[in-house]
Protein backbone atom coordinates (compact mmCIF):
# COMPACT_ATOMS: atom_id res chain seq x y z
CA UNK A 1 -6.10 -7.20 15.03
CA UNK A 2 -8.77 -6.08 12.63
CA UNK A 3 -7.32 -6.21 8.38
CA UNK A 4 -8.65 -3.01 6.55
CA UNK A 5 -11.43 -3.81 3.91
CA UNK A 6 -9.92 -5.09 0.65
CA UNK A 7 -6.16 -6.06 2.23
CA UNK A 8 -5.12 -9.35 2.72
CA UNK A 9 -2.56 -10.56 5.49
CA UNK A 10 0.54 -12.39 3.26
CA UNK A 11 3.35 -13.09 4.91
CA UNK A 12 3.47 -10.35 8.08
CA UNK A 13 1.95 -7.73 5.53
CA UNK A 14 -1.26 -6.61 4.13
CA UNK A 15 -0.75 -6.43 0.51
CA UNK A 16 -3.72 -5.18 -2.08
CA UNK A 17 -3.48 -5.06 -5.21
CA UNK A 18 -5.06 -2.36 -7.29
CA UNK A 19 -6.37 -2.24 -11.44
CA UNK A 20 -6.16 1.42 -12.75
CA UNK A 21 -7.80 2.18 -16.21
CA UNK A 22 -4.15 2.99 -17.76
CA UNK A 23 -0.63 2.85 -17.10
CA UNK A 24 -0.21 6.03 -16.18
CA UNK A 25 -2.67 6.36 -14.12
CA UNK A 26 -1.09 3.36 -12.33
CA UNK A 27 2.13 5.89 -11.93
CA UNK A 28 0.28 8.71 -11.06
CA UNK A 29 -1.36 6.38 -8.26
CA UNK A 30 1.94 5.54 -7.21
CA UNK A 31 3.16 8.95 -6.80
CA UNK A 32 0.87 9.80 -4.70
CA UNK A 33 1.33 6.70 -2.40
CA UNK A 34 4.71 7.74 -2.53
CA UNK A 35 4.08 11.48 -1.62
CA UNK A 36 1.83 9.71 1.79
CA UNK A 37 4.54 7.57 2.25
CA UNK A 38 7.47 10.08 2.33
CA UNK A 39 5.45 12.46 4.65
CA UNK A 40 4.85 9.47 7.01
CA UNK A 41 8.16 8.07 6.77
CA UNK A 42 6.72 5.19 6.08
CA UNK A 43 7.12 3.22 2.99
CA UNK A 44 5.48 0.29 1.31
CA UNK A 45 6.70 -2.36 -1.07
CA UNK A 46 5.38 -1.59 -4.44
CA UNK A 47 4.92 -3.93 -7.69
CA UNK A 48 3.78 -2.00 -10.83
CA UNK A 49 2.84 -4.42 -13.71
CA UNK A 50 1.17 -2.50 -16.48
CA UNK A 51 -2.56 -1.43 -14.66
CA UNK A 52 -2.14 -3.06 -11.42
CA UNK A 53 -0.01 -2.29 -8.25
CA UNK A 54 0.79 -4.08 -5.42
CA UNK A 55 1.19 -2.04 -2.35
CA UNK A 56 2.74 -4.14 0.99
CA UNK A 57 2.48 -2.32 3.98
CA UNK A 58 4.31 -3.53 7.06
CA UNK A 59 6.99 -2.63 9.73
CA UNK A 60 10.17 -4.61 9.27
CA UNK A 61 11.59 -3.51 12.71
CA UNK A 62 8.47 -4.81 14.41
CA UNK A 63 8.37 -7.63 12.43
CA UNK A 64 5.12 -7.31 11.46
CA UNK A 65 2.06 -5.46 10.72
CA UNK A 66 1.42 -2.35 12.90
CA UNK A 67 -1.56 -0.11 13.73
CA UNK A 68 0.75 2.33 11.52
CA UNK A 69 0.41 0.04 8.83
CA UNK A 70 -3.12 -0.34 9.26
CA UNK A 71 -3.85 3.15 8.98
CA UNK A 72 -1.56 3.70 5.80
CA UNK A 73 -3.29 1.05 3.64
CA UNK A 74 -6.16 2.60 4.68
CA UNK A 75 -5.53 6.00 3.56
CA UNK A 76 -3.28 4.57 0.50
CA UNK A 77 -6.84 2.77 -0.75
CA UNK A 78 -8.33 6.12 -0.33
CA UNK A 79 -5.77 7.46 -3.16
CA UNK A 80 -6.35 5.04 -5.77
């Protein structure tokens, strides 16, 4: 299966990382990957240091990366 533009498969998950020009726009990027991710029911590992966040999208009950996690990085890049 097909890795979205700009992930990278580590470990069973596609993990990104993102720079944002301040720390709080680094927050307010992570709230709204957390407002996708609580209407989804879906929710990726996150790592804020300072500017950059790590989002890790996978499904631990499938043991693996999904099509569900495919589409949520997706649309989680979209937000940043």
């Amino acid at each position: 299966m097909s890795v979205p533009d700009g992930w990278t498969e580590v470990d069973g998950a596609l993990e990104r990382t993102f720079e944002l020009p301040s720390f709080p726009e680094a927050i307010d990027y992570v709230n709204r990957v957390a407002e996708l991710a609580v209407s989804e029911n879906h929710h990726p590992d996150v790592a804020i240091s300072y500017t950059k966040v790590t989002l890790r999208w996978t499904t631990h009950s499938e043991g693996g990366i999904t099509d569900r996690d495919r589409e949520l990085a997706a649309r989680s890049a979209e937000l940043a």
